[in-house]
N, C-alpha and C. Protein backbone atom coordinates (compact mmCIF):
# COMPACT_ATOMS: atom_id res chain seq x y z
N UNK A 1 -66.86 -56.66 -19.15
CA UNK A 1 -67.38 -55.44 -18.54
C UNK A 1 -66.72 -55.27 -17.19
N UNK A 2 -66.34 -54.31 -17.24
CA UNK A 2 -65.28 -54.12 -15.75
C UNK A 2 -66.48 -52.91 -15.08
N UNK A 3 -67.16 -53.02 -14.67
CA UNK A 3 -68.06 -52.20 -13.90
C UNK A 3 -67.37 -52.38 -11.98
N UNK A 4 -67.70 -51.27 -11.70
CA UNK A 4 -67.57 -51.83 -10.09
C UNK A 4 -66.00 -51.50 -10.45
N UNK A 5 -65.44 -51.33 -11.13
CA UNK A 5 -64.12 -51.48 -10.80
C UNK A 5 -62.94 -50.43 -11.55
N UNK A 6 -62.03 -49.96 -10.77
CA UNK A 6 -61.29 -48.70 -11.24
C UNK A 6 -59.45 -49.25 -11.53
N UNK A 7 -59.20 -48.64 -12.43
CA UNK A 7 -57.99 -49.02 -12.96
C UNK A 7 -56.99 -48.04 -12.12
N UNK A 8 -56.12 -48.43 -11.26
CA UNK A 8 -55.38 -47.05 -10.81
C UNK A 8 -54.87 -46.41 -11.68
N UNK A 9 -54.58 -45.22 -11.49
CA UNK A 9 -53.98 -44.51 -13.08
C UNK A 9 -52.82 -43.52 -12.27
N UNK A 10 -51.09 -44.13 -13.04
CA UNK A 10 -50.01 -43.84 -12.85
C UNK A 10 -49.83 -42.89 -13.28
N UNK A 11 -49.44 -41.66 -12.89
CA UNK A 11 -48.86 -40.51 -12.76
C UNK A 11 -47.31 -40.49 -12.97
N UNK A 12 -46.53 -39.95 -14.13
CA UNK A 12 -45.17 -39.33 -14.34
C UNK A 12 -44.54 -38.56 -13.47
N UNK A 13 -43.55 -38.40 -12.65
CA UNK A 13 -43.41 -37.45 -11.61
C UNK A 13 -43.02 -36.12 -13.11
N UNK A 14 -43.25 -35.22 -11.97
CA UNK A 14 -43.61 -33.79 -12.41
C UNK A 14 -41.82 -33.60 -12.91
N UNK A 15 -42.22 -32.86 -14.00
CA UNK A 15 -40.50 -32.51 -14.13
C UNK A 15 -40.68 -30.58 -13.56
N UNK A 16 -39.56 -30.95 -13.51
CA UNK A 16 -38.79 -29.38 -12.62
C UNK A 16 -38.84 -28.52 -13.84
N UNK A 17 -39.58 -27.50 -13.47
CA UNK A 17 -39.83 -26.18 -13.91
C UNK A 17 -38.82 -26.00 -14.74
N UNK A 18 -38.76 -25.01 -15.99
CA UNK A 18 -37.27 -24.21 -16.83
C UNK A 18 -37.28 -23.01 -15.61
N UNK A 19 -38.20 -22.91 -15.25
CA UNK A 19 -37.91 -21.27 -14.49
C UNK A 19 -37.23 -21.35 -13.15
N UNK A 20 -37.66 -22.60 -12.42
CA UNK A 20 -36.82 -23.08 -10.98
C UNK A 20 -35.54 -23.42 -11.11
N UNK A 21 -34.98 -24.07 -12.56
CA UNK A 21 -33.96 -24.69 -12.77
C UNK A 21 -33.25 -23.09 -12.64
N UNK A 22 -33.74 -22.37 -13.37
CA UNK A 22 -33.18 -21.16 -13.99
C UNK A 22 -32.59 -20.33 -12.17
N UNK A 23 -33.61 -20.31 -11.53
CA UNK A 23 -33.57 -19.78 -10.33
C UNK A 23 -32.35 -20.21 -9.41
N UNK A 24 -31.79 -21.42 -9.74
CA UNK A 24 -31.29 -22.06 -8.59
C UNK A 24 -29.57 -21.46 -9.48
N UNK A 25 -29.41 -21.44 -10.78
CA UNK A 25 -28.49 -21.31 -11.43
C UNK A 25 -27.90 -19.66 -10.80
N UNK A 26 -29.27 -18.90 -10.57
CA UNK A 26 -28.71 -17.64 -10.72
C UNK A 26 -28.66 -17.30 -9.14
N UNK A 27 -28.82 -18.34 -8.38
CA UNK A 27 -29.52 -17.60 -6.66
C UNK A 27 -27.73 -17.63 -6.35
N UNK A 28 -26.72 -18.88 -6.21
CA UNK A 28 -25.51 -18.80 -6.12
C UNK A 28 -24.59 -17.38 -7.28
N UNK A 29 -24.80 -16.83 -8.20
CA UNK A 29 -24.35 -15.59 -8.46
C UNK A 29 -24.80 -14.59 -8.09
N UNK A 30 -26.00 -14.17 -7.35
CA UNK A 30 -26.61 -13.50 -6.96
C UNK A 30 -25.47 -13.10 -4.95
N UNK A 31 -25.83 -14.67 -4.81
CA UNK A 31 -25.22 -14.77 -3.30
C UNK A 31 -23.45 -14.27 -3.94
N UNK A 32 -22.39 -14.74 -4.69
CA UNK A 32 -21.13 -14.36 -4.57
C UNK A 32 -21.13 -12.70 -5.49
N UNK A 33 -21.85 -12.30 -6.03
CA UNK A 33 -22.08 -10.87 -6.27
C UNK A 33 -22.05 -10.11 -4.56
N UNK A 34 -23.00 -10.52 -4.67
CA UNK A 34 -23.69 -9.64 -2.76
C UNK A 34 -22.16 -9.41 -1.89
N UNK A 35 -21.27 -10.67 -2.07
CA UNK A 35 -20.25 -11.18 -1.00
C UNK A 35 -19.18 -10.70 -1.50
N UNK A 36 -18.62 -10.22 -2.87
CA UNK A 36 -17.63 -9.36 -3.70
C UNK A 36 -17.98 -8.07 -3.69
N UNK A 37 -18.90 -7.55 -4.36
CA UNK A 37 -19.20 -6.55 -4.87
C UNK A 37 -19.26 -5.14 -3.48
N UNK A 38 -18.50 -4.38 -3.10
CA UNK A 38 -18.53 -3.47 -2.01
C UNK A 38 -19.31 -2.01 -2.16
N UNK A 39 -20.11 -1.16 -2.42
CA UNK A 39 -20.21 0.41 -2.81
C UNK A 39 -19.18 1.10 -2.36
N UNK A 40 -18.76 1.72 -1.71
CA UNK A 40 -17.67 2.90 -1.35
C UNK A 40 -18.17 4.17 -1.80
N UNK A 41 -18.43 5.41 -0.68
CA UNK A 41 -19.04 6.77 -1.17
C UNK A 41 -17.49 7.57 -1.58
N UNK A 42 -18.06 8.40 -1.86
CA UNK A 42 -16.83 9.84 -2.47
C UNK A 42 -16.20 9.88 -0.93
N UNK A 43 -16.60 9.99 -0.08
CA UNK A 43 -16.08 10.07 1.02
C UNK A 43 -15.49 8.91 1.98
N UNK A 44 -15.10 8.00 1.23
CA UNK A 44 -14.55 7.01 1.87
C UNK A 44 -13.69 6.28 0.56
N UNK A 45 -12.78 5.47 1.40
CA UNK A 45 -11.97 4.56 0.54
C UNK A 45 -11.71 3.17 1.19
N UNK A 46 -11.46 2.26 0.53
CA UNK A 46 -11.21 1.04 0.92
C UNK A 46 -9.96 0.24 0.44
N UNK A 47 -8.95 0.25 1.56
CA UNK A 47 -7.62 -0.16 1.67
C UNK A 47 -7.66 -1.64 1.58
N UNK A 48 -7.01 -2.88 0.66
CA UNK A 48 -7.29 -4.00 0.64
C UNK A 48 -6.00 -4.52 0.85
N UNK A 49 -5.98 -5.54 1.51
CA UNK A 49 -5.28 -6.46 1.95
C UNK A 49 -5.00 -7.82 0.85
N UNK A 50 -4.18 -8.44 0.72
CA UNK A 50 -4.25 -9.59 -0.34
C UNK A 50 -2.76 -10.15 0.31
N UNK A 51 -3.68 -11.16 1.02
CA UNK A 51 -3.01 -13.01 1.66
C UNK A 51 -1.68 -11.68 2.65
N UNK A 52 -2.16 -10.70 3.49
CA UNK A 52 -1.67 -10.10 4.18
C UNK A 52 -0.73 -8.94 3.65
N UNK A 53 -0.64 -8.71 2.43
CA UNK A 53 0.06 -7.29 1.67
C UNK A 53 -0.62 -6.65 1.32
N UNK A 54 -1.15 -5.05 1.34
CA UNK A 54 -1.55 -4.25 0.66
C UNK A 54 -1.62 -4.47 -0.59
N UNK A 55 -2.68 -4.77 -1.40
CA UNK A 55 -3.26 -4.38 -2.95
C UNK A 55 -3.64 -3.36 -3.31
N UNK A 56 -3.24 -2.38 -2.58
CA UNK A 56 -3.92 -0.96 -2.98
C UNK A 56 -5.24 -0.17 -1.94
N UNK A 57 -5.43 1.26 -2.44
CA UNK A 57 -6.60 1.44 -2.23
C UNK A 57 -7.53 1.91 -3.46
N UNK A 58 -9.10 1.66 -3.12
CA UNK A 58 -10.10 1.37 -4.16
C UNK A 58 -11.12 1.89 -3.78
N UNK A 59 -12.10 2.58 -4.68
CA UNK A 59 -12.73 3.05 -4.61
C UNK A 59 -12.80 4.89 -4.97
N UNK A 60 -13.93 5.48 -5.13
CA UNK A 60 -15.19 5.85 -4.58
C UNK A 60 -15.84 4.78 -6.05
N UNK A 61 -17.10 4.18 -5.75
CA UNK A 61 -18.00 3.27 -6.87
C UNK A 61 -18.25 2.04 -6.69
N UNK A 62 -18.71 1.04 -6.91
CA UNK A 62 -18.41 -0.30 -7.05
C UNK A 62 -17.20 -0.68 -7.09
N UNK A 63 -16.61 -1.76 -6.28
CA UNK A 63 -15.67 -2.00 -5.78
C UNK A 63 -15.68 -3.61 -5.70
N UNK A 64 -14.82 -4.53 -6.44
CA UNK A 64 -14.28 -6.08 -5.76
C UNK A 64 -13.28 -6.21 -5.22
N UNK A 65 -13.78 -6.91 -3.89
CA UNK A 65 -13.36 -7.66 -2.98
C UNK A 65 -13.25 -9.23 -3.33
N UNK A 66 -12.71 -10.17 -3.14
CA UNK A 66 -12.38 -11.33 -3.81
C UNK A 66 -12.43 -12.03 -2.23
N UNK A 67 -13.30 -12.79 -2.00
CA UNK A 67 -13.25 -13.47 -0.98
C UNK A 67 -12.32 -14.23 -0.37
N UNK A 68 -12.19 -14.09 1.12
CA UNK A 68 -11.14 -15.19 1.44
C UNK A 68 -9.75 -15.02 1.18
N UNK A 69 -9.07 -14.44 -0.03
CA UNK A 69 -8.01 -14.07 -0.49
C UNK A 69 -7.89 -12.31 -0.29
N UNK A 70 -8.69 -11.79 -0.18
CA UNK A 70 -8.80 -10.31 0.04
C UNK A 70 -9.53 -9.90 1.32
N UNK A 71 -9.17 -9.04 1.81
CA UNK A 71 -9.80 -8.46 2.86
C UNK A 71 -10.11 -6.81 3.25
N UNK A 72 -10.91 -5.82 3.42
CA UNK A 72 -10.98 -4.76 3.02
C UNK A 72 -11.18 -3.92 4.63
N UNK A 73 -10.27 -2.94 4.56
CA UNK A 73 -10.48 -1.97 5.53
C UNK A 73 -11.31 0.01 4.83
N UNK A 74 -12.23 0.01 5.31
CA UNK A 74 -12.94 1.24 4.96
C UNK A 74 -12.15 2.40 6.34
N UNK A 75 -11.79 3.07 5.26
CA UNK A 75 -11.57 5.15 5.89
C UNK A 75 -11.87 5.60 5.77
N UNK A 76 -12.80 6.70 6.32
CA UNK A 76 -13.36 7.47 6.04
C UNK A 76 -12.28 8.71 5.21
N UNK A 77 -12.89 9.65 5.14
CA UNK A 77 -11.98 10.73 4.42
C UNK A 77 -12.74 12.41 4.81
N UNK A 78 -13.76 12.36 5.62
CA UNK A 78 -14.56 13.12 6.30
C UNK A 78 -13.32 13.92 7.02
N UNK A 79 -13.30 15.63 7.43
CA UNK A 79 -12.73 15.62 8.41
C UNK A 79 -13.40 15.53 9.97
N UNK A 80 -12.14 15.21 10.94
CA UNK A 80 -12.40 14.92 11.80
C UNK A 80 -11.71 16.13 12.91
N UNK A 81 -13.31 16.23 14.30
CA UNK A 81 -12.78 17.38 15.32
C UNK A 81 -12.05 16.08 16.32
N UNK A 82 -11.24 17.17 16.92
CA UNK A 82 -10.78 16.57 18.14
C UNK A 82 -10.25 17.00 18.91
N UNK A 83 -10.81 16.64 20.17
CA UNK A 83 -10.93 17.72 21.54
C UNK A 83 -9.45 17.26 22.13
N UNK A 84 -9.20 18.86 22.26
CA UNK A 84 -7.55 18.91 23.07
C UNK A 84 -7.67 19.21 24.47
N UNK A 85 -6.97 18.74 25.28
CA UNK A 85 -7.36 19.36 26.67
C UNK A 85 -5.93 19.14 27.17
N UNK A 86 -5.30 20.32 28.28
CA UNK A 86 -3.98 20.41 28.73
C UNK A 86 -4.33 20.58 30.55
N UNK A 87 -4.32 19.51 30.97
CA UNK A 87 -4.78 20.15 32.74
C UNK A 87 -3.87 20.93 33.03
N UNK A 88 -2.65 20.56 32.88
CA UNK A 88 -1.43 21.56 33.18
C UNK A 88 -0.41 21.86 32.73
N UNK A 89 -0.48 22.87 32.36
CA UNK A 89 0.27 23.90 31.85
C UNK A 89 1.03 24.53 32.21
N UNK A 90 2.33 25.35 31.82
CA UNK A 90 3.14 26.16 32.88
C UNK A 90 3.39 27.15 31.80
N UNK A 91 2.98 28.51 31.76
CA UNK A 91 3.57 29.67 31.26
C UNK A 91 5.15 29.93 31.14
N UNK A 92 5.73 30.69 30.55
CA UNK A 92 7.12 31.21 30.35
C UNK A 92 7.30 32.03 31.97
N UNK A 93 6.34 32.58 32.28
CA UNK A 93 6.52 33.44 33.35
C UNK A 93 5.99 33.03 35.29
N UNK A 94 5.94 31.21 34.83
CA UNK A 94 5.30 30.32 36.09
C UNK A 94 4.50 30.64 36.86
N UNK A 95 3.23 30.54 35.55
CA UNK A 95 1.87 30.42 35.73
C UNK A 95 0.75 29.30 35.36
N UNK A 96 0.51 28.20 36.22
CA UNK A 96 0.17 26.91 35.84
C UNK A 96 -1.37 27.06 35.21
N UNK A 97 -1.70 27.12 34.13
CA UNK A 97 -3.07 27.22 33.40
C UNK A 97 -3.32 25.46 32.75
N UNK A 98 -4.91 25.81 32.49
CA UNK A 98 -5.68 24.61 32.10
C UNK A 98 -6.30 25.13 30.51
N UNK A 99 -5.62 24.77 29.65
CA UNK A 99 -6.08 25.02 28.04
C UNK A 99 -7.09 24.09 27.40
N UNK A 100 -8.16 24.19 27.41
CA UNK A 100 -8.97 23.57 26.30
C UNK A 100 -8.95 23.95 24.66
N UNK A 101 -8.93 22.93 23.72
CA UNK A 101 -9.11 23.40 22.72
C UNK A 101 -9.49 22.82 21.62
N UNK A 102 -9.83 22.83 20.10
CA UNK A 102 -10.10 21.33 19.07
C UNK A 102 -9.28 21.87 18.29
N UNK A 103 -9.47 20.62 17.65
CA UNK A 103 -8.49 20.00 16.11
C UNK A 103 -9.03 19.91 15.22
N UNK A 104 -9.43 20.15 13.87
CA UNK A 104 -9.26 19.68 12.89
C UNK A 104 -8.53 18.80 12.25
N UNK A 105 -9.02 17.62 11.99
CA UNK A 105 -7.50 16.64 11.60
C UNK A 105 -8.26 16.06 10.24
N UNK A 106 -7.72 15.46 9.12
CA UNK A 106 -8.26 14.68 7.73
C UNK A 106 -7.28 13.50 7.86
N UNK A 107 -7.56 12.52 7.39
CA UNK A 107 -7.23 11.27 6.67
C UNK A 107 -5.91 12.09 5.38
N UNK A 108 -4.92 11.72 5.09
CA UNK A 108 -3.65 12.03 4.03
C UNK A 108 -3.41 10.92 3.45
N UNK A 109 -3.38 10.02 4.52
CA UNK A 109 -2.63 8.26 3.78
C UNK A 109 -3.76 7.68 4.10
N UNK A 110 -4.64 6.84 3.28
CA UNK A 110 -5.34 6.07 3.87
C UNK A 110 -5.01 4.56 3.94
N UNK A 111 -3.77 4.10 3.43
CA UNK A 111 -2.97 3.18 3.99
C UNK A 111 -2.02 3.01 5.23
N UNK A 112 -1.29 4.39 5.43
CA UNK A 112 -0.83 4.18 6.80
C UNK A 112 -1.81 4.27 8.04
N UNK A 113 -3.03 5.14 7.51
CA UNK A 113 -4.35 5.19 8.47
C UNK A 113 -5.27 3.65 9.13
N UNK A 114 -4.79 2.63 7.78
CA UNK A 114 -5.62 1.31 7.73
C UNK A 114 -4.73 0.67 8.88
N UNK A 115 -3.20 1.36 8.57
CA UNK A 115 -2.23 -0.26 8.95
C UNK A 115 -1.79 0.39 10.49
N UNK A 116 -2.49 1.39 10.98
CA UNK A 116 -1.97 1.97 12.29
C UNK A 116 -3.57 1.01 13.37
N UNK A 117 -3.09 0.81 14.13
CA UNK A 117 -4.01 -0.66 14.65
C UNK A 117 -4.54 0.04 16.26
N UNK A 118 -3.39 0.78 16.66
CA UNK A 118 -3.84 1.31 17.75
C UNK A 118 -4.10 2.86 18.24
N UNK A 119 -5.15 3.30 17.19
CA UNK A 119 -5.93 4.34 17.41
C UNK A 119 -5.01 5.54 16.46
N UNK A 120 -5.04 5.82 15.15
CA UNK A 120 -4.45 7.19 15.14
C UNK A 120 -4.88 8.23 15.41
N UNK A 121 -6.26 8.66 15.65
CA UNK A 121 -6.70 9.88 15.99
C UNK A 121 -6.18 9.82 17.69
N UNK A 122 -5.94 8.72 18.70
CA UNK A 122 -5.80 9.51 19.40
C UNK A 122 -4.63 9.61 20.15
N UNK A 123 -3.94 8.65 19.20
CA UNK A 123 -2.49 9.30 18.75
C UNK A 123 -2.08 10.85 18.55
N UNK A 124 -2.74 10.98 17.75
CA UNK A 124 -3.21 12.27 17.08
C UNK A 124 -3.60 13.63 18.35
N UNK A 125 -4.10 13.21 19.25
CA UNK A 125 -4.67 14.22 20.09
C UNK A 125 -3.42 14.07 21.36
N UNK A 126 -2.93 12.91 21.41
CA UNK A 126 -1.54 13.20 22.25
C UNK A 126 -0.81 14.16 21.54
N UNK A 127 -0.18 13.61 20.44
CA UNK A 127 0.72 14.86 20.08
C UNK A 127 0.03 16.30 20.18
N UNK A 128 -1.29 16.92 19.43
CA UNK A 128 -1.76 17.87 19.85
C UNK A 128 -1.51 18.49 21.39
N UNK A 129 -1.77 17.53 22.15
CA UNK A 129 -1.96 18.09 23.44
C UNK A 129 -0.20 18.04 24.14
N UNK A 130 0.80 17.81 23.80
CA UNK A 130 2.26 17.80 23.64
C UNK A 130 2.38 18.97 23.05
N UNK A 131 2.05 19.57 21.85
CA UNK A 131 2.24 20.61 21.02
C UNK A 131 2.08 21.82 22.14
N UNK A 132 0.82 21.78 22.16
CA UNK A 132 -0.13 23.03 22.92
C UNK A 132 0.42 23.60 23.81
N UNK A 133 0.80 22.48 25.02
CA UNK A 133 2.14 22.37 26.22
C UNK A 133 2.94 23.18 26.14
N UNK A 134 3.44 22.57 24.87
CA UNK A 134 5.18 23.77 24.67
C UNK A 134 4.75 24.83 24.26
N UNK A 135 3.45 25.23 23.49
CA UNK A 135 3.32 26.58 23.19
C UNK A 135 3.02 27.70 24.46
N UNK A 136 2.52 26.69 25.48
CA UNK A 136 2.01 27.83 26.24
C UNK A 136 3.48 27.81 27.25
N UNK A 137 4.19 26.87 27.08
CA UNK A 137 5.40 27.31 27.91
C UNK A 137 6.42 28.00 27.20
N UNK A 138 6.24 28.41 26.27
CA UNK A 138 7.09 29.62 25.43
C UNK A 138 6.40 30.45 25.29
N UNK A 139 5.15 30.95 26.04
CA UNK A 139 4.58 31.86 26.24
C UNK A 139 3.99 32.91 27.92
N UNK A 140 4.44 33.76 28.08
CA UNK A 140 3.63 34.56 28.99
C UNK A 140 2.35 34.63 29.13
N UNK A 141 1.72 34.49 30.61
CA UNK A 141 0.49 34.54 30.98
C UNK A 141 -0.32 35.64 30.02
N UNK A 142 0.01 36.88 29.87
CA UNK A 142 -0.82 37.92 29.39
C UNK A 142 -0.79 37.63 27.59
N UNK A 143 0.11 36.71 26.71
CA UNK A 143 0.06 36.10 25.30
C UNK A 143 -0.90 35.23 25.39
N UNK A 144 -1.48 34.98 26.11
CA UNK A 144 -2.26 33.52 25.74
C UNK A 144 -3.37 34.00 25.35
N UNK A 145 -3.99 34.75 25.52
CA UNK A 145 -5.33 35.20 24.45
C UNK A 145 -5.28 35.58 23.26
N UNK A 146 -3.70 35.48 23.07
CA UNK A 146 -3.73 36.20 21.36
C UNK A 146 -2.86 34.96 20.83
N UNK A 147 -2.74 34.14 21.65
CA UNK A 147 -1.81 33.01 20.92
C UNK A 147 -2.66 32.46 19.87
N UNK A 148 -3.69 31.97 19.82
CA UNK A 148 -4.92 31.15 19.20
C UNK A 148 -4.74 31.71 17.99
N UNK A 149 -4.97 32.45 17.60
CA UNK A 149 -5.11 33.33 16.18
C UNK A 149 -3.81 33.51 15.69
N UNK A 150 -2.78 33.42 16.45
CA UNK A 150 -1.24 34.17 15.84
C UNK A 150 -0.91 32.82 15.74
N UNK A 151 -0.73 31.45 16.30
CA UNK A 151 0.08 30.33 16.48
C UNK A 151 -1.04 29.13 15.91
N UNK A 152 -2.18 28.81 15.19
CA UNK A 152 -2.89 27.84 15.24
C UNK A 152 -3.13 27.30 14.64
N UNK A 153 -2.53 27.69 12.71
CA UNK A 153 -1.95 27.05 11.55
C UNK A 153 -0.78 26.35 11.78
N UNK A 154 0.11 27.11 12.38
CA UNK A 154 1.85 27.26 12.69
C UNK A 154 2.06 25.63 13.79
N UNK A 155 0.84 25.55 14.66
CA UNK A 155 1.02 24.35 15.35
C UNK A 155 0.09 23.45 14.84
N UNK A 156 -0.39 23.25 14.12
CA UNK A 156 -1.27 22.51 13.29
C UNK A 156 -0.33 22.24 12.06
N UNK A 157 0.52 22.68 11.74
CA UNK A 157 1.95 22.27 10.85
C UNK A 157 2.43 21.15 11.24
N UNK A 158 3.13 21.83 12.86
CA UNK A 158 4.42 21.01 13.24
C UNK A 158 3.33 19.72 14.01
N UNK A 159 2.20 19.69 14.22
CA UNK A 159 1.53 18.70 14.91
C UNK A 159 1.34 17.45 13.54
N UNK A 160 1.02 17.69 12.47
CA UNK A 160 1.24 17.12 11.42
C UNK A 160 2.65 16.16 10.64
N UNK A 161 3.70 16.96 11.34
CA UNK A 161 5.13 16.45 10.70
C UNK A 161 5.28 15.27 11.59
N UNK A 162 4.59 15.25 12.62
CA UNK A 162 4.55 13.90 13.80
C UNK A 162 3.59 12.85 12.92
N UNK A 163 2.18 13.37 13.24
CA UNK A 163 0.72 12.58 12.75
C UNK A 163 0.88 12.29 11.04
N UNK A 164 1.64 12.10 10.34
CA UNK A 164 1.40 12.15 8.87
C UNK A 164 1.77 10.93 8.91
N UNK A 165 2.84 10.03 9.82
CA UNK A 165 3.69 8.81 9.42
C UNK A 165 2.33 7.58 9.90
N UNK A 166 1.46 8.41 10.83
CA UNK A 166 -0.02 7.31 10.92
C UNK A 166 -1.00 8.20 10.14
N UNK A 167 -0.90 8.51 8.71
CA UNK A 167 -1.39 9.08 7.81
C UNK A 167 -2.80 9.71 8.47
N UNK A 168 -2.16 10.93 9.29
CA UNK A 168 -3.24 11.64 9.55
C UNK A 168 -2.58 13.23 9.57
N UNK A 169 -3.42 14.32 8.75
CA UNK A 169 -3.20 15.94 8.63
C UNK A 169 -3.87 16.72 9.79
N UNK A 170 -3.50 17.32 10.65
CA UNK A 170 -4.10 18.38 11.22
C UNK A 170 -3.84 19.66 10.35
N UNK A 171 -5.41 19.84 10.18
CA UNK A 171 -5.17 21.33 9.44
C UNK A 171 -5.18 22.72 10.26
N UNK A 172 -6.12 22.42 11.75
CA UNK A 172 -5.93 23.91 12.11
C UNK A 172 -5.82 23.66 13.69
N UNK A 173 -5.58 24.29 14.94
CA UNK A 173 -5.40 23.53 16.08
C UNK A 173 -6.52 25.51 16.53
N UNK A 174 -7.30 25.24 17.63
CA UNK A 174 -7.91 26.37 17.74
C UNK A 174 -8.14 26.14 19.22
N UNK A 175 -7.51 27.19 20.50
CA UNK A 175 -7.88 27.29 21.73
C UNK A 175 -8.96 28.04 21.68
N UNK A 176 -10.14 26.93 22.89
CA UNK A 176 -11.36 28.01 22.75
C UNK A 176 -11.73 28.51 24.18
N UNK A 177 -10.39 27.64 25.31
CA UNK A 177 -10.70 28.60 26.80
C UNK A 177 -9.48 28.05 27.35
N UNK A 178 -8.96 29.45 27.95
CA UNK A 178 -7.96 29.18 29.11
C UNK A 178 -8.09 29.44 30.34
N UNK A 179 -8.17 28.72 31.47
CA UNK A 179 -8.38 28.50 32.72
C UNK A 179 -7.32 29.07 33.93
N UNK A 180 -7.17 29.58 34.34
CA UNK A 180 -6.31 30.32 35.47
C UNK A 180 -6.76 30.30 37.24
N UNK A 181 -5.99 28.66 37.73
CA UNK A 181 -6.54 28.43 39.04
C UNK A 181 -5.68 29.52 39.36
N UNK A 182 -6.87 29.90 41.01
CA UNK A 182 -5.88 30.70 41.66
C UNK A 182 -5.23 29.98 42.84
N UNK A 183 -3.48 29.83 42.07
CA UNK A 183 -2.53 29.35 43.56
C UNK A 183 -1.95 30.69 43.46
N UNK A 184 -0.86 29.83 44.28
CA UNK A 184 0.17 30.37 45.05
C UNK A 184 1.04 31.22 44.13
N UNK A 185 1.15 30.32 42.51
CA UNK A 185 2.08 30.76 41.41
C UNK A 185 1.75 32.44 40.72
N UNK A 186 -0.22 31.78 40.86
CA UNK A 186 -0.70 33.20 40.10
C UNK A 186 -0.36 34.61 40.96
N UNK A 187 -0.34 34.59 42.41
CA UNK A 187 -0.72 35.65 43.11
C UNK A 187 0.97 36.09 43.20
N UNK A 188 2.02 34.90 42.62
CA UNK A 188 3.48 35.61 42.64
C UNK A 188 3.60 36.51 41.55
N UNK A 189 2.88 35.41 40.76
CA UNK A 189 2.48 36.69 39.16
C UNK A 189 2.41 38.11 39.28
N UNK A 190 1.00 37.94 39.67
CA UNK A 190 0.34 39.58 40.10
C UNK A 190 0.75 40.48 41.00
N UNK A 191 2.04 39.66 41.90
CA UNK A 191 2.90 40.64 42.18
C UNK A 191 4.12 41.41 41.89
N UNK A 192 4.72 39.94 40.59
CA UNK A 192 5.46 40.86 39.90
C UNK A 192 5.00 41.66 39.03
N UNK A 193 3.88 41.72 38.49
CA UNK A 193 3.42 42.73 37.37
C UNK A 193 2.91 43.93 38.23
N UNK A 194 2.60 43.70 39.20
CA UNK A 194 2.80 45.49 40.09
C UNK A 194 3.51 46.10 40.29
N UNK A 195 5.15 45.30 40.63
CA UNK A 195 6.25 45.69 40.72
C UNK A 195 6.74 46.06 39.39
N UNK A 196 6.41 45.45 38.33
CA UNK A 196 6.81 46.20 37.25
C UNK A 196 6.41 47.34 36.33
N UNK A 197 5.37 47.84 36.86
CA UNK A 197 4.22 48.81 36.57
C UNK A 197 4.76 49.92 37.10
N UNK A 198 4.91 51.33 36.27
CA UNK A 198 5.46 52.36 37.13
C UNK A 198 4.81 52.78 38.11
N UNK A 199 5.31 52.94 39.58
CA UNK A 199 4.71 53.76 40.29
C UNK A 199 3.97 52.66 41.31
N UNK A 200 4.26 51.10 41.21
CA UNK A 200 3.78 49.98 41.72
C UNK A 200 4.17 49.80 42.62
């Protein structure tokens, strides 16, 4: 008679779940899915790199990236404004004006856009603001209000044949104010246009 007295009673360690096992199998595909797998909208693209050469560009949808061996640059494809500004200016007829104006510019290459490192948009707004320059210096003080509308496809062309090689389009270039300090230049102005006025 064993009264008074208790037998310890050995316990099997617990075996591991089918469902934990299952968990641990799928948590590492879960994690290199997350770390490959990219979205990309209609409005963007993604330029990839592979061990430092272009592989292309990819996208709009689900998109792999291959870790470590690939590397991905996103462009937008949105267009983009961009503010032009000319402090000084010199007319055809030496009159120093201040032109404000924007850009319209889009993405064309989105590989030369990826592989340009130091800024193409404002790359992009130098040449604009170079363009603008020469237009208003092949122009007379009293053209410049009608230049905008007659010249602003036409320099949104030639501003493009520059900006395309850092794969960027200007589609339209639009002055929206011209500024006229008064020096010394303007008031020579306004005296030759009296003198040329009959009866001046």
């Amino acid at each position: 008679m064993l009264a008074g007295h208790t037998l310890p009673i050995v316990r099997e360690p617990a075996a591991v779940e089918p469902v934990g096992w299952a968990l641990l199998g799928v948590l590492p595909i879960v994690v290199v899915a997350l770390w490959t797998v990219r979205v990309v909208r209609a409005d963007e693209r993604l330029v990839v790199h592979r061990v430092g050469r272009v592989a292309g560009v990819r996208g709009p949808g689900l998109v792999v990236v291959w870790p470590v061996v690939e590397r991905a640059v996103r462009v937008s494809l949105r267009l983009m404004c961009l503010d032009v500004f000319c402090s000084e200016a010199v007319t055809r007829d030496g009159v120093a004006v201040r032109v404000r104006g924007g850009a319209v510019a889009e993405v064309s290459d989105p590989v030369r856009f990826a592989m340009t490192m130091d800024g193409p948009l404002v790359a992009a707004t130098v040449v604009a603001e170079r363009e603008l320059r020469r237009q208003v210096a092949d122009a007379d003080l009293a053209d410049l209000p009608a230049m905008a509308g007659r010249c602003g496809t036409e320099m949104a062309e030639r501003i493009s044949e520059t900006t395309s090689r850092w794969g960027v389009r200007v589609t339209l270039l639009d002055i929206d104010d011209v500024q006229v300090p008064l020096r010394g230049e303007l008031i020579a102005w306004a005296d030759r246009l009296r003198e040329t006025r009959p009866g001046g």
